[in-house]
Protein backbone atom coordinates (compact mmCIF):
# COMPACT_ATOMS: atom_id res chain seq x y z
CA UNK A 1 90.48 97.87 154.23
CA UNK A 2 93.81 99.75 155.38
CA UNK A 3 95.35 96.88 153.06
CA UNK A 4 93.51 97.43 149.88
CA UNK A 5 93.98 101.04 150.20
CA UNK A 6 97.62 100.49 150.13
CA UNK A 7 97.77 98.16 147.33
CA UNK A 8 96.01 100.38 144.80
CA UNK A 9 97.57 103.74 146.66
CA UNK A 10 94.85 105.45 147.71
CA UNK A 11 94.29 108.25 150.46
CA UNK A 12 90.68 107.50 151.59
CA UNK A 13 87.86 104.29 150.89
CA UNK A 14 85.84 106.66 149.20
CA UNK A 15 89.07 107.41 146.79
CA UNK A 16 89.18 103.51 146.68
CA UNK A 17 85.56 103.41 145.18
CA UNK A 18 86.16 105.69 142.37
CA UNK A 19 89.02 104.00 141.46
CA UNK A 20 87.42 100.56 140.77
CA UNK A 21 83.97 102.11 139.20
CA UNK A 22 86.96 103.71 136.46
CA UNK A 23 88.13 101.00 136.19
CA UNK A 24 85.00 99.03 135.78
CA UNK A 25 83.38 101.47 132.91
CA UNK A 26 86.84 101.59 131.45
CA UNK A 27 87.64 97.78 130.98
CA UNK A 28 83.71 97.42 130.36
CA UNK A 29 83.63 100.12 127.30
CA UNK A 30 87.14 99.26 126.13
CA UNK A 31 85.79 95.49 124.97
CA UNK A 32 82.84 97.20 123.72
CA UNK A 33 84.49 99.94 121.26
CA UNK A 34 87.28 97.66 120.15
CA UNK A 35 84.44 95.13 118.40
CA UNK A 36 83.47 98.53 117.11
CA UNK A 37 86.88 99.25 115.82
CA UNK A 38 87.53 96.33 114.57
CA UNK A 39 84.06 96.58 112.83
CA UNK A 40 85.03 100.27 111.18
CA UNK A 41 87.97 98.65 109.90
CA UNK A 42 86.21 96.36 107.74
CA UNK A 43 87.11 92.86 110.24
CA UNK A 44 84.23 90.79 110.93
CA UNK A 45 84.39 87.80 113.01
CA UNK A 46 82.83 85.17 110.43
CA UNK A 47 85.40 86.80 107.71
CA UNK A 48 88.81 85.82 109.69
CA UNK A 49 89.71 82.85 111.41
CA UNK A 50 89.51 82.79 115.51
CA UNK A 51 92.75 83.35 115.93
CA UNK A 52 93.36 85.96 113.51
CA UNK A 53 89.92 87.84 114.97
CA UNK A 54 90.66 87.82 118.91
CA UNK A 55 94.29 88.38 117.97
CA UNK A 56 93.87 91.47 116.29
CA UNK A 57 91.27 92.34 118.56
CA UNK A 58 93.41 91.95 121.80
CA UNK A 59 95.52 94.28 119.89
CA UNK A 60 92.93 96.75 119.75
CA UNK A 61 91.46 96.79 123.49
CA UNK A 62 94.93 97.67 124.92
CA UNK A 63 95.57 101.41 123.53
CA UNK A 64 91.64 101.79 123.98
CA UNK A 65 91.95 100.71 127.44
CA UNK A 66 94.63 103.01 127.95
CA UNK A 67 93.42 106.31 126.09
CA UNK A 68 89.97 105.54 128.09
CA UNK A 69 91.22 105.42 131.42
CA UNK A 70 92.86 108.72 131.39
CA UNK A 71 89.58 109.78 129.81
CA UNK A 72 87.48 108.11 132.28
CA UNK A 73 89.90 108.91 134.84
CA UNK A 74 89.81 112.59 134.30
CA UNK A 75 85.87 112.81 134.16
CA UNK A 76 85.84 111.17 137.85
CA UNK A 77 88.53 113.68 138.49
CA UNK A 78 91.36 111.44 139.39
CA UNK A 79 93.52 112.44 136.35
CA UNK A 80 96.77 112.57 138.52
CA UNK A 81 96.05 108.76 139.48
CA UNK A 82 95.52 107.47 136.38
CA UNK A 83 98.29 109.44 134.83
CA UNK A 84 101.04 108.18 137.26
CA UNK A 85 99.49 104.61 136.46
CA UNK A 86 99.97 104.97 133.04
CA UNK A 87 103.42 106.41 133.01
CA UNK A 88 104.65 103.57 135.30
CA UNK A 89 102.77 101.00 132.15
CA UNK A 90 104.65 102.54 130.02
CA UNK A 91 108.23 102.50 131.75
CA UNK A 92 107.29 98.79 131.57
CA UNK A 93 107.68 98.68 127.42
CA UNK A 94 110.50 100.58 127.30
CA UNK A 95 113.98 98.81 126.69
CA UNK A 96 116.29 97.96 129.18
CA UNK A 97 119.92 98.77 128.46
């Protein structure tokens, strides 16, 4: 267990559990709201081809994902965690000079 708790960072098992129920609701709701989205916006999946459809919504379930996992995050009161997470994501995208 002493393993797992140092892969995802975590102080205590109990820590370790909240993490992985956010991110469970969070990947879970993410897929759900961004057929939604892509609904609002007028794309239906008979109206596009495949690849146009899971394209665009691939697209949509990544800035979901991440605005609902700080959301998520925060209600299970791990904010901090989440937040360091997605700052290190982000130093990913940046450019490398």
């Amino acid at each position: 267990m002493e393993k797992i708790r140092r892969l995802f960072r975590v102080g205590s098992n109990y820590q370790l559990i909240i993490v992985n129920i956010v991110f469970a609701i969070t990947g879970t709701l993410a897929l759900y709201l961004a057929g939604d989205v892509l609904h609002f916006i007028g794309v239906m999946h008979g109206d596009v081809s495949n690849v146009v459809y899971w394209t665009l919504r691939i697209l949509v379930i990544i800035p979901v994902y991440q605005i609902l996992l700080i959301v998520i995050g925060t209600v299970f009161g791990e904010f901090s965690y989440f937040w360091e997470m997605e700052k290190k994501m982000f130093s990913r995208f940046r450019k490398k000079s």
